[in-house]
N, C-alpha and C. Protein backbone atom coordinates (compact mmCIF):
# COMPACT_ATOMS: atom_id res chain seq x y z
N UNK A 1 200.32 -11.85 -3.72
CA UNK A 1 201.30 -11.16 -2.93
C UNK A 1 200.95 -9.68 -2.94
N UNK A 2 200.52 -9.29 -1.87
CA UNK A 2 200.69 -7.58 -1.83
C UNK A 2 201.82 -6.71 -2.13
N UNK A 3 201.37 -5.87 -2.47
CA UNK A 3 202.41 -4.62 -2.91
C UNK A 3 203.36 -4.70 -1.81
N UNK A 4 203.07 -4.38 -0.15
CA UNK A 4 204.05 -3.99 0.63
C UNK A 4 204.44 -5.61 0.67
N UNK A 5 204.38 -6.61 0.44
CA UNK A 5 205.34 -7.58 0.59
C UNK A 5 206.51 -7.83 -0.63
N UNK A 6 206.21 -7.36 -1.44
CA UNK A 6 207.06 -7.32 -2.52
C UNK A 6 208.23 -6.01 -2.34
N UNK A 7 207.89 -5.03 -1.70
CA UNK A 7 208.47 -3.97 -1.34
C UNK A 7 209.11 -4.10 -0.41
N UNK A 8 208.55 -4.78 0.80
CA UNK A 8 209.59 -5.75 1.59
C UNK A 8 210.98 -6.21 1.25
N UNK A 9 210.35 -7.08 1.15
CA UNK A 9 211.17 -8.01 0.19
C UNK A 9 212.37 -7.58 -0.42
N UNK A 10 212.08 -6.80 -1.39
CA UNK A 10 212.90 -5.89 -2.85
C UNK A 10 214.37 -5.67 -2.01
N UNK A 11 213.86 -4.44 -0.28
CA UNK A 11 215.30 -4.14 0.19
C UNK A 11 215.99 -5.43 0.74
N UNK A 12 215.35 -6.62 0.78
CA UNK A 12 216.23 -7.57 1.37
C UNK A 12 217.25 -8.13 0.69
N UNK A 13 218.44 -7.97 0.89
CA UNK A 13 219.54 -8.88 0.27
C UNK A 13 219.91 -10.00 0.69
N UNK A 14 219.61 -10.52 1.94
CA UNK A 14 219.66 -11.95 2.48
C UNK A 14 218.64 -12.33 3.35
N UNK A 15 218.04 -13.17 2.57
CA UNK A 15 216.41 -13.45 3.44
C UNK A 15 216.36 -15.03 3.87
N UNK A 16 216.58 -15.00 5.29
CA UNK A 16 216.83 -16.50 6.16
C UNK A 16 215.72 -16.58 6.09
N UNK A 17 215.14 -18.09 6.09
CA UNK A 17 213.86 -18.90 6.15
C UNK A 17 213.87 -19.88 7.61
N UNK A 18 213.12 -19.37 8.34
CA UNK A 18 213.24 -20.08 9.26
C UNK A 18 212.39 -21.62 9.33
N UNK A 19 212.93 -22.20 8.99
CA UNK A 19 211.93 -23.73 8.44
C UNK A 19 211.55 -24.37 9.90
N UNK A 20 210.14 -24.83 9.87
CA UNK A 20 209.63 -25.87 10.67
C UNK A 20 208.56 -26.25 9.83
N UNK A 21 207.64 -27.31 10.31
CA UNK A 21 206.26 -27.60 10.16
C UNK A 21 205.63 -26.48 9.73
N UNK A 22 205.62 -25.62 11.50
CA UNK A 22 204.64 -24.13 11.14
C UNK A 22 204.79 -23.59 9.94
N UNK A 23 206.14 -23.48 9.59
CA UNK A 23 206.44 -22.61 8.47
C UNK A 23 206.22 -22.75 7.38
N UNK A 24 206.21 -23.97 7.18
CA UNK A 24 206.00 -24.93 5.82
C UNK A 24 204.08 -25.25 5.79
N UNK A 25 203.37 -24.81 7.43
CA UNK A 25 201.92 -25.46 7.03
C UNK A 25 201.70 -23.69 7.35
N UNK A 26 202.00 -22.49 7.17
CA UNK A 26 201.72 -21.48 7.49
C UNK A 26 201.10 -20.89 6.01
N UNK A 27 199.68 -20.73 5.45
CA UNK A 27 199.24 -20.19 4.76
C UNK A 27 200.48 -19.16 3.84
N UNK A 28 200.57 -17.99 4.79
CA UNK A 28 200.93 -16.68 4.73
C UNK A 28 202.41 -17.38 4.44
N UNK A 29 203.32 -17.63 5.28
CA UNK A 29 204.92 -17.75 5.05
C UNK A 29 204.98 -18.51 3.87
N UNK A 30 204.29 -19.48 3.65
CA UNK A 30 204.63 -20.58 2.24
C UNK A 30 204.18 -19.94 1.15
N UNK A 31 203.08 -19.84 1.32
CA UNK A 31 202.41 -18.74 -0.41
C UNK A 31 202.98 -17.64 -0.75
N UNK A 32 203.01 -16.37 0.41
CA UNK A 32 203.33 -15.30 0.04
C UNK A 32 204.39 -14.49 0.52
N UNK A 33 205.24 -14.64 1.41
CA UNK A 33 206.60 -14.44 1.78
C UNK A 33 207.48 -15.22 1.12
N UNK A 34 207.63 -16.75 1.15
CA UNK A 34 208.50 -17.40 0.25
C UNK A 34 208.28 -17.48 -1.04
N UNK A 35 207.29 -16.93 -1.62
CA UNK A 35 207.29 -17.44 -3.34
C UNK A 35 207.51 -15.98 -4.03
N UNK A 36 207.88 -14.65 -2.88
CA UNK A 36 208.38 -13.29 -3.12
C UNK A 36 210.13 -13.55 -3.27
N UNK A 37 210.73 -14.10 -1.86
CA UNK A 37 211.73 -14.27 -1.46
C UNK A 37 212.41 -14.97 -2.42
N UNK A 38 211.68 -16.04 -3.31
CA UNK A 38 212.45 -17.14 -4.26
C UNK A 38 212.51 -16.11 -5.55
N UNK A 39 211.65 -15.58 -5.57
CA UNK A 39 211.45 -14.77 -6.75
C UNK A 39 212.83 -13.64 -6.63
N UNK A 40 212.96 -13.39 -5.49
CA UNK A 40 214.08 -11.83 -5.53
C UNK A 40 215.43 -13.69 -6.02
N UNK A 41 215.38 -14.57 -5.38
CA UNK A 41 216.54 -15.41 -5.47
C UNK A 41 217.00 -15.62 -7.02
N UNK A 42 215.89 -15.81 -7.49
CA UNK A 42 215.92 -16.52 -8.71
C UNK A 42 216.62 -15.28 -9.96
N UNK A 43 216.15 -14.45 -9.52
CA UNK A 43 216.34 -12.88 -10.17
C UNK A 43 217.93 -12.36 -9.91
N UNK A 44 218.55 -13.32 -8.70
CA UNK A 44 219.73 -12.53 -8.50
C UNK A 44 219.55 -11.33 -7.55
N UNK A 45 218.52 -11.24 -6.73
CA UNK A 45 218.31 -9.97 -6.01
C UNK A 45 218.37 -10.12 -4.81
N UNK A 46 218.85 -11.01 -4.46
CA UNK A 46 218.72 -11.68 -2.86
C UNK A 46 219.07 -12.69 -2.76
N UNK A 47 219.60 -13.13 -1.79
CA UNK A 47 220.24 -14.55 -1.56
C UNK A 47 219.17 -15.45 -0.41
N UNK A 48 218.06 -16.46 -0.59
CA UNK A 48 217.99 -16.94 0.23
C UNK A 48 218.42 -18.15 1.00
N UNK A 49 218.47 -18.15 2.29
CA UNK A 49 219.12 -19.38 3.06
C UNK A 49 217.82 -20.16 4.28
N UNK A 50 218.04 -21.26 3.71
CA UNK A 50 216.72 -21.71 4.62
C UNK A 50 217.78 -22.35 5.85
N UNK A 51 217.33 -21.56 6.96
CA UNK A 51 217.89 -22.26 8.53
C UNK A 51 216.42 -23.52 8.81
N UNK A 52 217.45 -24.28 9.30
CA UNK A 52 216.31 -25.75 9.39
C UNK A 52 215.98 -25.85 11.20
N UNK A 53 215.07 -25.30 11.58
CA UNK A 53 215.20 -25.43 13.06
C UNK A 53 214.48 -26.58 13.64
N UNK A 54 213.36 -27.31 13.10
CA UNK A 54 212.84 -28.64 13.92
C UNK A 54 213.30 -29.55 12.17
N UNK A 55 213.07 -30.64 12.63
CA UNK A 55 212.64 -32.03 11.59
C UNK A 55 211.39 -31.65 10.85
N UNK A 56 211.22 -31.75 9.80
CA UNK A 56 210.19 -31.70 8.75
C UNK A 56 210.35 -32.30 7.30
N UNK A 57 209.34 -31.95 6.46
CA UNK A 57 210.19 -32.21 5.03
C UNK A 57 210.02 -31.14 4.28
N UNK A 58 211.32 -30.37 4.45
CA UNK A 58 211.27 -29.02 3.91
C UNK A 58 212.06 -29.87 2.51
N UNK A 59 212.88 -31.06 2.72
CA UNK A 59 213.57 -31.63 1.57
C UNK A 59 212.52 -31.66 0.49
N UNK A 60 211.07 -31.90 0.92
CA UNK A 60 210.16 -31.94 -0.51
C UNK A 60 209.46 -30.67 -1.08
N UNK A 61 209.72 -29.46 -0.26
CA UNK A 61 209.31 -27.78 -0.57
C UNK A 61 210.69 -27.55 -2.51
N UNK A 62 209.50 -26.19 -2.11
CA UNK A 62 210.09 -25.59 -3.44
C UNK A 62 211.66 -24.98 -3.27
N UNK A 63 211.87 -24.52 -1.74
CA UNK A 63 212.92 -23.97 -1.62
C UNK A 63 214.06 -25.38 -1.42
N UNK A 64 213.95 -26.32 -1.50
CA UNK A 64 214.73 -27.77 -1.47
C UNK A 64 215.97 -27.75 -2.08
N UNK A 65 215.89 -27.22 -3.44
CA UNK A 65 217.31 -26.62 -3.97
C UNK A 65 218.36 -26.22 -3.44
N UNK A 66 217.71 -25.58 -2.60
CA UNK A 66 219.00 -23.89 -1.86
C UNK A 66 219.92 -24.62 -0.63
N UNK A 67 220.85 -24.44 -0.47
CA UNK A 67 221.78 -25.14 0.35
C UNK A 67 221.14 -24.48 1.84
N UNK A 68 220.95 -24.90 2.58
CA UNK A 68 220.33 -25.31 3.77
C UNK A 68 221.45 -24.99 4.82
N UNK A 69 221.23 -24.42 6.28
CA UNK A 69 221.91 -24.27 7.24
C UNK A 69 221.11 -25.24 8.45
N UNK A 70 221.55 -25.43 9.62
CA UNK A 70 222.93 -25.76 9.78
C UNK A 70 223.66 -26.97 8.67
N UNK A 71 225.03 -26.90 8.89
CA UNK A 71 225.81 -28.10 8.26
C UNK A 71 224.57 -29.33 7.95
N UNK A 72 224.72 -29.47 6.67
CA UNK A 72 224.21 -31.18 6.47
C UNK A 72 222.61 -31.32 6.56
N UNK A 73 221.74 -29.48 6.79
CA UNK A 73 220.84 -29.54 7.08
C UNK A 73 220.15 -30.26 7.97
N UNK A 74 221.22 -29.85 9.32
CA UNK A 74 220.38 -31.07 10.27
C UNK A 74 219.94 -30.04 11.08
N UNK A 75 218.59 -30.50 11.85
CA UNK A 75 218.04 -29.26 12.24
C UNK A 75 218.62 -29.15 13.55
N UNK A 76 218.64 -27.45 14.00
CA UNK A 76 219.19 -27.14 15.20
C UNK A 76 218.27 -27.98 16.91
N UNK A 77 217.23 -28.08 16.10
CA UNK A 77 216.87 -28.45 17.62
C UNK A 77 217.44 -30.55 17.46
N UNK A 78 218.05 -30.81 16.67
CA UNK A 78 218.62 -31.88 17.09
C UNK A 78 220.34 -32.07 17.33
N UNK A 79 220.59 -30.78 17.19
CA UNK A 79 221.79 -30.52 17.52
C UNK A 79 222.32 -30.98 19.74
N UNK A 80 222.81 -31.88 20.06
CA UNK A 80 223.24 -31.94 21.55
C UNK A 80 223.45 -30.61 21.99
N UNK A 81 224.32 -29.75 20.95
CA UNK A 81 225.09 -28.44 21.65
C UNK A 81 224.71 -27.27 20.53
N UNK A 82 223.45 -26.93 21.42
CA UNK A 82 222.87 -26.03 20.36
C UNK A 82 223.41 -24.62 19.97
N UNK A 83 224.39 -24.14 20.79
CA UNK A 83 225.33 -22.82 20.73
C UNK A 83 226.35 -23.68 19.57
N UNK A 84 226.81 -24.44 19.37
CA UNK A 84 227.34 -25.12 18.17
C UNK A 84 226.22 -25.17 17.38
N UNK A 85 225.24 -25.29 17.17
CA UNK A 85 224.49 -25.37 15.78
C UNK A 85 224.35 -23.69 15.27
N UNK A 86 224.06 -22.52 16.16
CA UNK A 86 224.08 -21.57 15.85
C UNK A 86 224.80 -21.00 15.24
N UNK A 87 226.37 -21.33 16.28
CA UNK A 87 227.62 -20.68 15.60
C UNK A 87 227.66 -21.63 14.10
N UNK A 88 227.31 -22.17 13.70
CA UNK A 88 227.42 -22.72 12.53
C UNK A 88 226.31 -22.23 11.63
N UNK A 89 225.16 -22.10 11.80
CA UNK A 89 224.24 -21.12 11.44
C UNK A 89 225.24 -19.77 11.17
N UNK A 90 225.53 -19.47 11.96
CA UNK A 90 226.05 -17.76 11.86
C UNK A 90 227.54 -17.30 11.02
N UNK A 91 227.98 -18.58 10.91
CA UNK A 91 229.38 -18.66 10.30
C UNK A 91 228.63 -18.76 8.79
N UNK A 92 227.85 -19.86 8.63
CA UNK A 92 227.20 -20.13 7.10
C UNK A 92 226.94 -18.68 6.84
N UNK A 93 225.64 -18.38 7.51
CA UNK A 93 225.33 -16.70 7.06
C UNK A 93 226.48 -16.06 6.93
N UNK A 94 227.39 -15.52 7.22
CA UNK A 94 228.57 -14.84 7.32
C UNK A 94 229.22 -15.19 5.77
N UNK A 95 229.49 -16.34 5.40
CA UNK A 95 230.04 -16.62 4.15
C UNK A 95 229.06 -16.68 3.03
N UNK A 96 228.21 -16.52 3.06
CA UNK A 96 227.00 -16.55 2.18
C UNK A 96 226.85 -14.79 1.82
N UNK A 97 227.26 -13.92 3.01
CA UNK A 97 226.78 -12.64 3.17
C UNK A 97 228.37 -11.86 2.24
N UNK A 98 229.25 -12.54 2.55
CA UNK A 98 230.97 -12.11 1.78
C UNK A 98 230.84 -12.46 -0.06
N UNK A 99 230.39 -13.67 0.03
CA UNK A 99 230.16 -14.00 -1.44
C UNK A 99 229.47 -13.31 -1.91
N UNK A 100 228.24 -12.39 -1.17
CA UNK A 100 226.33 -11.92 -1.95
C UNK A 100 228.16 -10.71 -1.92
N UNK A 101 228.58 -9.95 -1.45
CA UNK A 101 229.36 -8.74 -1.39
C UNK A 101 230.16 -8.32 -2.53
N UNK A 102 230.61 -10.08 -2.49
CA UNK A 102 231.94 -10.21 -3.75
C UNK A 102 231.19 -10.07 -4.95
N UNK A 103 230.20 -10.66 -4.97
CA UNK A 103 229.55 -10.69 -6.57
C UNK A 103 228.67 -9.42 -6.79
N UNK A 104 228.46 -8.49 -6.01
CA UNK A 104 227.79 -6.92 -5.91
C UNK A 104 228.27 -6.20 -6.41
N UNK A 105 229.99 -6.20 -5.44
CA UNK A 105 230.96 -5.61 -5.58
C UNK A 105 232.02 -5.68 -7.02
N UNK A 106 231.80 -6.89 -7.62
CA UNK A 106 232.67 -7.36 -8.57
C UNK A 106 233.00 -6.64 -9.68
């Protein structure tokens, strides 16, 4: 991991994962963006949230733990009414972003 990705990183307090295939067969996003991102998680320095946008098996990744958006981790592109999968995306983020506040703030 390079210096400026760790420095990246550091100011992020909520770092969405945008999951597909690509993302999961992407050299760069799997090795060295997500194993920074888990690292600020694990530390308490960041909250990450993996958004699930195609079918894959992100269920067998390292980030598998972390509660998953949309609802039920079903991915948005199998959503019928995809402005409903978002707003549910965006509501999750939203309560994820009040809690990272409450426990900052506490």
């Amino acid at each position: 991991m390079g210096s400026s990705d760790l420095q990246r990183n550091e100011n992020s307090q909520l770092i969405l994962l945008l999951v597909s295939i690509d993302f999961i067969n992407s050299k760069y996003c799997y090795e060295t963006e997500l194993e920074a991102a888990l690292e600020l998680h694990q530390k308490q320095k960041a909250r990450v949230i993996p958004v699930i946008l195609r079918s894959c098996l992100w269920n067998r990744t390292s980030f598998a733990k972390l509660q998953a958006l949309p609802r039920d981790a079903k991915p948005i592109s199998s959503w019928q009414d995809r402005d409903e999968a978002l707003t549910n995306v965006a509501d999750g983020v939203r309560q994820v972003a009040e809690e990272w506040l409450n426990i900052k703030s506490g």
